[in-house]
N, C-alpha and C. Protein backbone atom coordinates (compact mmCIF):
# COMPACT_ATOMS: atom_id res chain seq x y z
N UNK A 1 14.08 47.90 -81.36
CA UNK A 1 14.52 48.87 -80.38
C UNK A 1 15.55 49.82 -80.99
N UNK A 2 16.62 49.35 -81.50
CA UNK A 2 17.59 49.97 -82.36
C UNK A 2 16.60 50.92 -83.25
N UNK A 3 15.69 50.81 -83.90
CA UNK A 3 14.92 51.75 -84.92
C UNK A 3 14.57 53.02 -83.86
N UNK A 4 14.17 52.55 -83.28
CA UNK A 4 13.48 53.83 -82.23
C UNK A 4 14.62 54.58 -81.64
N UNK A 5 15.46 53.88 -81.12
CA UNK A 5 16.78 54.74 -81.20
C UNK A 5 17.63 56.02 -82.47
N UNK A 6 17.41 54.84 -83.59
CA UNK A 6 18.04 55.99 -84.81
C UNK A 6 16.78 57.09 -85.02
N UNK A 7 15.47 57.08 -84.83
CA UNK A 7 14.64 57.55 -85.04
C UNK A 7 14.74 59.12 -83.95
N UNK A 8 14.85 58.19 -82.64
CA UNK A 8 14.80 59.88 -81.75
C UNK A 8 16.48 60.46 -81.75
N UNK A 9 17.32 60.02 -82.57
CA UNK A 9 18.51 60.90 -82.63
C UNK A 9 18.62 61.30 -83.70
N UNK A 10 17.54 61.34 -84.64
CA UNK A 10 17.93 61.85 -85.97
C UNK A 10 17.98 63.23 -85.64
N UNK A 11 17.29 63.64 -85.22
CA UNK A 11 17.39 65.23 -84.73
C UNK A 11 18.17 66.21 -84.10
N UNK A 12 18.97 65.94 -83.43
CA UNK A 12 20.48 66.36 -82.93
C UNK A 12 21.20 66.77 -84.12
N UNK A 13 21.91 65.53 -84.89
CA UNK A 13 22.77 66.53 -86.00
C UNK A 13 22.41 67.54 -86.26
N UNK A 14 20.89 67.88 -86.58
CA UNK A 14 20.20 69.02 -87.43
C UNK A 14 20.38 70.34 -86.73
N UNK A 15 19.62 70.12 -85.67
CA UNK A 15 19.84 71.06 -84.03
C UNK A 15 21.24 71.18 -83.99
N UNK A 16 22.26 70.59 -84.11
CA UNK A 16 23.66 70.89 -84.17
C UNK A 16 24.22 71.75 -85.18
N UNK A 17 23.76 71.80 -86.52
CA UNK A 17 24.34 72.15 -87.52
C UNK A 17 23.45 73.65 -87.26
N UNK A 18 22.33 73.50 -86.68
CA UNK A 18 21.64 74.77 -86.75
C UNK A 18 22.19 75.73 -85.53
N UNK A 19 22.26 75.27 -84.74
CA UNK A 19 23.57 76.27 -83.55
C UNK A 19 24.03 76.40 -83.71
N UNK A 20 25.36 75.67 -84.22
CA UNK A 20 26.82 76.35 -84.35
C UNK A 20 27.02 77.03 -85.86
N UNK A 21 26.12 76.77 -86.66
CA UNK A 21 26.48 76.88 -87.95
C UNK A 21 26.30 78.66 -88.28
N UNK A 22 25.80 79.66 -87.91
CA UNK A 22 26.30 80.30 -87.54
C UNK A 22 27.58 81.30 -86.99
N UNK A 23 28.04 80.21 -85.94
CA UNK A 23 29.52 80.80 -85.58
C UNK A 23 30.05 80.11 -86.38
N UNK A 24 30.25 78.87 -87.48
CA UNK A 24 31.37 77.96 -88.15
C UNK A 24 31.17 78.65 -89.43
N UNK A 25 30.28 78.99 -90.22
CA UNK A 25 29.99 78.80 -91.42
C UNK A 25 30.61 79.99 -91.96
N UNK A 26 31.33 80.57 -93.22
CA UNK A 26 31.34 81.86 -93.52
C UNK A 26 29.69 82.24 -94.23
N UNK A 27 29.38 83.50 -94.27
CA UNK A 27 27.79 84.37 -94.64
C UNK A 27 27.37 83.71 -95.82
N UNK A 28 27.83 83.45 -97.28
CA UNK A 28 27.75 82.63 -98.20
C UNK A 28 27.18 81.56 -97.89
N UNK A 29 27.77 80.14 -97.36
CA UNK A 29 27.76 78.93 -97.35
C UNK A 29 26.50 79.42 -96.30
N UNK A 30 26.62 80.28 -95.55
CA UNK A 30 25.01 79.92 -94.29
C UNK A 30 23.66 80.41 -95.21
N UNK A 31 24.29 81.42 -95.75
CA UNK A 31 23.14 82.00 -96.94
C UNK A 31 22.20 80.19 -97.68
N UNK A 32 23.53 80.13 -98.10
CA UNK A 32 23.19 78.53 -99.40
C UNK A 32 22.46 77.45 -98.26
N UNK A 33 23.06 77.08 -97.23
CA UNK A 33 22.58 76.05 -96.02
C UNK A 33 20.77 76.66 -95.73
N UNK A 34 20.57 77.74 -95.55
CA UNK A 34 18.98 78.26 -95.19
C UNK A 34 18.72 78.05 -96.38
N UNK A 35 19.10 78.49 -97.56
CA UNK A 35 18.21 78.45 -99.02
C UNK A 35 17.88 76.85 -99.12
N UNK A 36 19.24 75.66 -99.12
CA UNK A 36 18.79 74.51 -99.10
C UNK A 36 18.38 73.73 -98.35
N UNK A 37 17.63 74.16 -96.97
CA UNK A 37 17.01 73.70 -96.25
C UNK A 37 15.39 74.24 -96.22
N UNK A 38 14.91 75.23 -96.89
CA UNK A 38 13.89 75.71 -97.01
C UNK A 38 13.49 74.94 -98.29
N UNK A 39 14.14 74.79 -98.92
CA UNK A 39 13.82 74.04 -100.42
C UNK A 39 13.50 72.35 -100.15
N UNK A 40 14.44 72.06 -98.86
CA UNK A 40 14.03 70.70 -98.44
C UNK A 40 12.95 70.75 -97.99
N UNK A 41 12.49 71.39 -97.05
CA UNK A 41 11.31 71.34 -96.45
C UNK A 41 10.08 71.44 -97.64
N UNK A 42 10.22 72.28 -98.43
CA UNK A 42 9.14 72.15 -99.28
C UNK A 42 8.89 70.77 -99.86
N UNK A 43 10.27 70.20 -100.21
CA UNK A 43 10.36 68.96 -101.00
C UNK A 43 9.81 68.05 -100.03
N UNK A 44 10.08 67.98 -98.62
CA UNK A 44 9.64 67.04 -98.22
C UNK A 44 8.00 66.97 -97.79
N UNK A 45 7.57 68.28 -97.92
CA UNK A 45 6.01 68.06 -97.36
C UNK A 45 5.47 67.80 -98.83
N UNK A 46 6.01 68.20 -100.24
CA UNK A 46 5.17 67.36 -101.48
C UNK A 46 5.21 66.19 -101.45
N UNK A 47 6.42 65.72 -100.61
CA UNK A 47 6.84 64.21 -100.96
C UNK A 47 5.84 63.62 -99.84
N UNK A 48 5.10 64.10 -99.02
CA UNK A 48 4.86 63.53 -97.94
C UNK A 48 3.22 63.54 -97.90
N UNK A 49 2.72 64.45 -98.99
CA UNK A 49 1.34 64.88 -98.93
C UNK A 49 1.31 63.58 -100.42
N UNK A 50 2.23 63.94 -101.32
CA UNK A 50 1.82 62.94 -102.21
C UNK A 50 2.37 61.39 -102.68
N UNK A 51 3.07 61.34 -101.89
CA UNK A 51 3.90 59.24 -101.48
C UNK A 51 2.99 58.98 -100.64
N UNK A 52 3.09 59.51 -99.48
CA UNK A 52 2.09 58.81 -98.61
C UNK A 52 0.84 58.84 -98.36
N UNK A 53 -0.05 60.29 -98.33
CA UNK A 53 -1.53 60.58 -99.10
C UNK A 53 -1.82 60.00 -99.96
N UNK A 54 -0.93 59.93 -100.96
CA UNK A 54 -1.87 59.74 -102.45
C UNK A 54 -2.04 61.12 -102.99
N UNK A 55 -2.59 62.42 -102.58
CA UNK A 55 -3.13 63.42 -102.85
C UNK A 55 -2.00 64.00 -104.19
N UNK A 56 -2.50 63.90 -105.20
CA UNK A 56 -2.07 65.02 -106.16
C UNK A 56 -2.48 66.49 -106.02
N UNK A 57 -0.99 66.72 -105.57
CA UNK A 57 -1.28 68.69 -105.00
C UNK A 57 -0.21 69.30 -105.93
N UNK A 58 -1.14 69.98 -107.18
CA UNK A 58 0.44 70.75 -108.04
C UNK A 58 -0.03 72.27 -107.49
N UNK A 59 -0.79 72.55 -106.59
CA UNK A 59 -0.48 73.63 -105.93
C UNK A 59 0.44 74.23 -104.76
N UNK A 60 1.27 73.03 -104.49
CA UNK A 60 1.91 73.15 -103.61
C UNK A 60 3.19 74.29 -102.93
N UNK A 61 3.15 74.49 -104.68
CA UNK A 61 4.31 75.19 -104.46
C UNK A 61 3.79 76.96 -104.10
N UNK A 62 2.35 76.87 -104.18
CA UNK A 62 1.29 78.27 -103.80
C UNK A 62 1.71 78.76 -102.53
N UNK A 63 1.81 77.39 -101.52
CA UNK A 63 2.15 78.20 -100.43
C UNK A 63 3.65 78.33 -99.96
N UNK A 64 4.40 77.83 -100.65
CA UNK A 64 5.58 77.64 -100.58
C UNK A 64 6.07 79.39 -101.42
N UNK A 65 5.43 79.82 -102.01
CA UNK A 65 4.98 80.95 -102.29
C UNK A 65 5.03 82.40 -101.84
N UNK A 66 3.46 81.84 -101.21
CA UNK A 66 3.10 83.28 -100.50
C UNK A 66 3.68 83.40 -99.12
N UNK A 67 4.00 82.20 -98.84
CA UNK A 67 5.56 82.86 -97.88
C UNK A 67 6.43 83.77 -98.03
N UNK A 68 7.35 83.83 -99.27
CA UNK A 68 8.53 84.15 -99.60
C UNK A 68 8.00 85.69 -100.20
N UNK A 69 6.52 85.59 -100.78
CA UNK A 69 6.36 86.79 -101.68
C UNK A 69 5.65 87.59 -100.11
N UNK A 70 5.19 87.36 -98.96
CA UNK A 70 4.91 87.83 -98.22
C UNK A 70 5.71 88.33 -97.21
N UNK A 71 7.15 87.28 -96.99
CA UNK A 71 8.15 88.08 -96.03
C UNK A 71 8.47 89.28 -97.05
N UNK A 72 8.48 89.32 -98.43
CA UNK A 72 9.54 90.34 -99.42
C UNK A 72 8.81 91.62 -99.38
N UNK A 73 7.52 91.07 -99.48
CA UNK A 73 6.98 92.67 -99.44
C UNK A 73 6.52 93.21 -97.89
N UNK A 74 6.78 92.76 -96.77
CA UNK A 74 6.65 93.43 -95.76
C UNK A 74 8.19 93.62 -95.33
N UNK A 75 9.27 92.80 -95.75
CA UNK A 75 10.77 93.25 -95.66
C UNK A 75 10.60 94.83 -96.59
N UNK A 76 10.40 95.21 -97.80
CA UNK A 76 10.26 96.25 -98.35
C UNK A 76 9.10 97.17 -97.66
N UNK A 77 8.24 97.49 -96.72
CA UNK A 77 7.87 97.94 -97.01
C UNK A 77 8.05 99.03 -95.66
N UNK A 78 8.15 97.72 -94.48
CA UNK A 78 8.40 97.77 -93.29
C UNK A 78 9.37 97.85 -92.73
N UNK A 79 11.01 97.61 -93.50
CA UNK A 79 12.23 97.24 -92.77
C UNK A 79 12.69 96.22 -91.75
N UNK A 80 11.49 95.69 -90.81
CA UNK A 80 12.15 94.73 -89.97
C UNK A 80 11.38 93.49 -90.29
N UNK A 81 12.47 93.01 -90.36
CA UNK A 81 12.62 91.42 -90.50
C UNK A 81 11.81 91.02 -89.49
N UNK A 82 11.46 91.02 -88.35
CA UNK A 82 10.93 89.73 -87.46
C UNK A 82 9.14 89.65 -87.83
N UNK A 83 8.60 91.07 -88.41
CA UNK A 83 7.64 91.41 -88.50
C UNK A 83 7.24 90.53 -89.66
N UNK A 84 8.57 91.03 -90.80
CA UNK A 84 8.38 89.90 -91.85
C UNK A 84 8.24 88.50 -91.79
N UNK A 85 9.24 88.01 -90.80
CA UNK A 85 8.69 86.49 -90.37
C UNK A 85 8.09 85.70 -90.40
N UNK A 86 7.30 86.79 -89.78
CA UNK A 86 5.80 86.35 -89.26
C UNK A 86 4.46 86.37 -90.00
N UNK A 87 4.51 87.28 -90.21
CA UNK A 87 3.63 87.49 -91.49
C UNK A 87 4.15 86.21 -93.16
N UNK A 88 5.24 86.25 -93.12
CA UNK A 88 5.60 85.25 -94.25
C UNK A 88 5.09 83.58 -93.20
N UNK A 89 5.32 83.51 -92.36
CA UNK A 89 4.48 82.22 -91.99
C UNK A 89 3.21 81.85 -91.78
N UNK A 90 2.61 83.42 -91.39
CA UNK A 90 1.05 83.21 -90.58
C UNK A 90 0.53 83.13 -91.91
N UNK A 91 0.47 83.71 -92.83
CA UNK A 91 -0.06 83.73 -93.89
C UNK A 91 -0.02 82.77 -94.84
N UNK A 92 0.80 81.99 -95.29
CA UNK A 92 0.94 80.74 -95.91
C UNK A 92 -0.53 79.49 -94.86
N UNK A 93 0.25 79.49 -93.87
CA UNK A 93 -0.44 78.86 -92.71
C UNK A 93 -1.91 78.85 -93.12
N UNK A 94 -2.52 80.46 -92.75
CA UNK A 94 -3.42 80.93 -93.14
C UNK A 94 -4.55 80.67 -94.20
N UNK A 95 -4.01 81.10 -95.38
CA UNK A 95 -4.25 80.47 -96.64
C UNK A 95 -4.68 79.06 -97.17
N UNK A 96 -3.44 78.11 -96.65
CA UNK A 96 -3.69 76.75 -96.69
C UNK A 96 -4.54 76.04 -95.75
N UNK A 97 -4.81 76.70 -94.44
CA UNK A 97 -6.69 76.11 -93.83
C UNK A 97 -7.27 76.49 -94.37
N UNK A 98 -7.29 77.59 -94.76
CA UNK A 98 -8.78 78.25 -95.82
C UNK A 98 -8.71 77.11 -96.88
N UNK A 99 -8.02 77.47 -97.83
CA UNK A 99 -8.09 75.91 -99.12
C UNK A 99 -8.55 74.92 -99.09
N UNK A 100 -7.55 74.59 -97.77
CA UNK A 100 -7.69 73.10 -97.21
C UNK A 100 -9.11 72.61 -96.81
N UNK A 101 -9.86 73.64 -95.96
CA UNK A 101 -11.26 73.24 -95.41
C UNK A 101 -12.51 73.23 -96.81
N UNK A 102 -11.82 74.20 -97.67
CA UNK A 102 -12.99 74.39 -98.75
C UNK A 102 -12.92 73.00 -99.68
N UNK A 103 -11.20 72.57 -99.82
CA UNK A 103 -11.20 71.26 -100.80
C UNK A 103 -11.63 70.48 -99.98
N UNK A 104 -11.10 69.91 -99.18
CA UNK A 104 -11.49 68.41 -98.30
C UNK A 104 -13.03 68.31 -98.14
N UNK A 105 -13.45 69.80 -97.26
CA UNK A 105 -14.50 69.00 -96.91
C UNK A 105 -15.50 69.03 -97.79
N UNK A 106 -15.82 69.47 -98.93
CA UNK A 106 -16.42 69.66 -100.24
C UNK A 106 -16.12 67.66 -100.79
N UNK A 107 -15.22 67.75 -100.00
CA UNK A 107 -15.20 65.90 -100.75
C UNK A 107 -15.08 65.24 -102.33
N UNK A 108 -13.88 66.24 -102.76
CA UNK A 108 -13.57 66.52 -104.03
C UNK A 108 -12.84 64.82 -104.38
N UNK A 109 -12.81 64.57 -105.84
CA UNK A 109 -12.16 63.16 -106.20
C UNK A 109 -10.72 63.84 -106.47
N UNK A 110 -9.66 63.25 -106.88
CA UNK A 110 -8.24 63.11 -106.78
C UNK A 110 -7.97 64.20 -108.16
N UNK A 111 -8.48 63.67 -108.69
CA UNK A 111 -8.51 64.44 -110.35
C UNK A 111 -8.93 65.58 -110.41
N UNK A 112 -9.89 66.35 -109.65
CA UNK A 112 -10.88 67.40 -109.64
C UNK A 112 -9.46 68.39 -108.78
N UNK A 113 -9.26 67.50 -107.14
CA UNK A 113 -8.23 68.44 -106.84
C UNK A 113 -6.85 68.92 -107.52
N UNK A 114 -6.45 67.89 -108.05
CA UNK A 114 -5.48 68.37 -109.17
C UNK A 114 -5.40 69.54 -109.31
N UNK A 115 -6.33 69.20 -110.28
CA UNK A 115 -7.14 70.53 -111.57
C UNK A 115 -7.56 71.56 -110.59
N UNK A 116 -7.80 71.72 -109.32
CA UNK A 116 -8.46 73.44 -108.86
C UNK A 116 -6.76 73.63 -107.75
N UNK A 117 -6.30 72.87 -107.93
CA UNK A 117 -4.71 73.48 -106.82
C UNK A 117 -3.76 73.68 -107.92
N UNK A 118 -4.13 72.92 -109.20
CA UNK A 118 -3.44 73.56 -110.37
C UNK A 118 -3.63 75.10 -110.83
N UNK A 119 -5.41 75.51 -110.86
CA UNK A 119 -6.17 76.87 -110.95
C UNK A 119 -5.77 77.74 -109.95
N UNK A 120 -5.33 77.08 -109.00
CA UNK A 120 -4.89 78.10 -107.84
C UNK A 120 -3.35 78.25 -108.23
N UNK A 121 -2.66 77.75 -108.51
CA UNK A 121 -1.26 78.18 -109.10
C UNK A 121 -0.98 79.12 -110.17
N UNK A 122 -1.86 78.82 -111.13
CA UNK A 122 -2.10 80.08 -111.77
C UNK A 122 -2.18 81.30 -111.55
N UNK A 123 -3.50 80.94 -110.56
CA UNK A 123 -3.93 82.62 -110.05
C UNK A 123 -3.13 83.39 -109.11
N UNK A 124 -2.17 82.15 -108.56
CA UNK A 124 -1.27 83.64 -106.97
C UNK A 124 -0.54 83.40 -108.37
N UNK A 125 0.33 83.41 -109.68
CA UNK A 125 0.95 83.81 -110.67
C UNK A 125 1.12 84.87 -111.38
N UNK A 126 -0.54 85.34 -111.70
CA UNK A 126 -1.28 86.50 -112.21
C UNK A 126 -0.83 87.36 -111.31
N UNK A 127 -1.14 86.76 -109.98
CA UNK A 127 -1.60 87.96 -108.96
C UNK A 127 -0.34 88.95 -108.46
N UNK A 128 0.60 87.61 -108.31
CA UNK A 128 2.28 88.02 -108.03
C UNK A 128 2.82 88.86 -109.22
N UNK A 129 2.25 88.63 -110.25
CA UNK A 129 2.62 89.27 -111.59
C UNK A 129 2.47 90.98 -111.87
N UNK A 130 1.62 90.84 -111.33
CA UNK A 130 0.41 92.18 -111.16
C UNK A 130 0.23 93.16 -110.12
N UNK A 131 0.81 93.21 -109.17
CA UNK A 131 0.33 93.57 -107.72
C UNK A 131 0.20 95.34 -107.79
N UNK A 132 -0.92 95.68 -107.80
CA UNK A 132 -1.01 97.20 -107.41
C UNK A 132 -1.65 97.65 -106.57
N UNK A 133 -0.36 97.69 -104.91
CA UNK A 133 -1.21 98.18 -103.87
C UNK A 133 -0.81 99.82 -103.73
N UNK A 134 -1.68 100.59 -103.43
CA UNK A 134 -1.54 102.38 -103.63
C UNK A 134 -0.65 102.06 -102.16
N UNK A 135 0.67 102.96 -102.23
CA UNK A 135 1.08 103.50 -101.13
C UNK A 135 2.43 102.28 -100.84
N UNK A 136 2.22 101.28 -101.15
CA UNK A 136 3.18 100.53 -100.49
C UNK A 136 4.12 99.79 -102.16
N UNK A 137 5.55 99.31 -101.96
CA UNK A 137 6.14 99.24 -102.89
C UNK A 137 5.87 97.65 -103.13
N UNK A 138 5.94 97.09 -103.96
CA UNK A 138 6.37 95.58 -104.77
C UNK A 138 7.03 95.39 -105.55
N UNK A 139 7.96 95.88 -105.98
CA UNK A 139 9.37 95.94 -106.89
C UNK A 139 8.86 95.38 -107.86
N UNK A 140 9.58 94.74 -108.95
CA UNK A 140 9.20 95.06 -110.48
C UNK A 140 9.18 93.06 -110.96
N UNK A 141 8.20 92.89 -111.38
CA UNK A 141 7.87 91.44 -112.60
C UNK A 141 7.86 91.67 -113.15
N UNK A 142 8.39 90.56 -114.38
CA UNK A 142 8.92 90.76 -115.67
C UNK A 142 7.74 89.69 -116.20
């Protein structure tokens, strides 16, 4: 009973730190708190697709990705942020059912997926590397 207890209050601190932290925090430290909580979250869905799946996914970090490269270039291109948001979520989202339905249900072995979410890391690499859309900006790769 006690477990189920620590279990449904784990969530409060978080919800706490995420309300007030805002009015407590100076712009810096809230800057660093979103950066290292977005970095957790990534960490925890590798840790969670591959401890408890089994699934070797070194593509993971693809969509962890085209999030960040998708809010940046509609923040540049568009100016408002909420638009960017959204688009930096729907699209990751997006992406990873598409993948997802083509690997799984293709009924790939452990090793094979590796190796094509590895090929897919590559390629949003190239692609991020490279980007030439006419009319709209993508600032500069080195």
């Amino acid at each position: 009973m006690l477990r189920y207890i620590k279990h449904a209050l784990f969530p409060f601190p978080l919800v706490l730190v995420a309300v007030t932290g805002p009015f407590v925090l100076e712009p810096f430290d809230l800057v660093n708190l979103s950066a290292c909580s977005a970095m957790a979250i990534g960490a925890l869905g590798l840790a969670f697709v591959w401890g408890t799946l089994g699934i070797l996914n070194l593509g993971h970090s693809v969509f962890f990705g085209i999030g960040a490269y998708a809010y940046a270039i509609a923040v540049s291109n568009f100016g408002d942020s909420t638009l960017a948001m959204l688009t930096g979520t729907i699209l990751p989202v997006v992406f990873s059912l598409v993948l997802g339905s083509c690997l799984f249900f293709s009924r790939l072995s452990d090793v094979y997926l590796g190796v094509i979410t590895l090929c897919v890391t590559l390629i949003f690499h190239s692609f991020s590397c490279r980007p030439r859309i006419p009319g709209f900006t993508s600032g500069r790769c080195r």
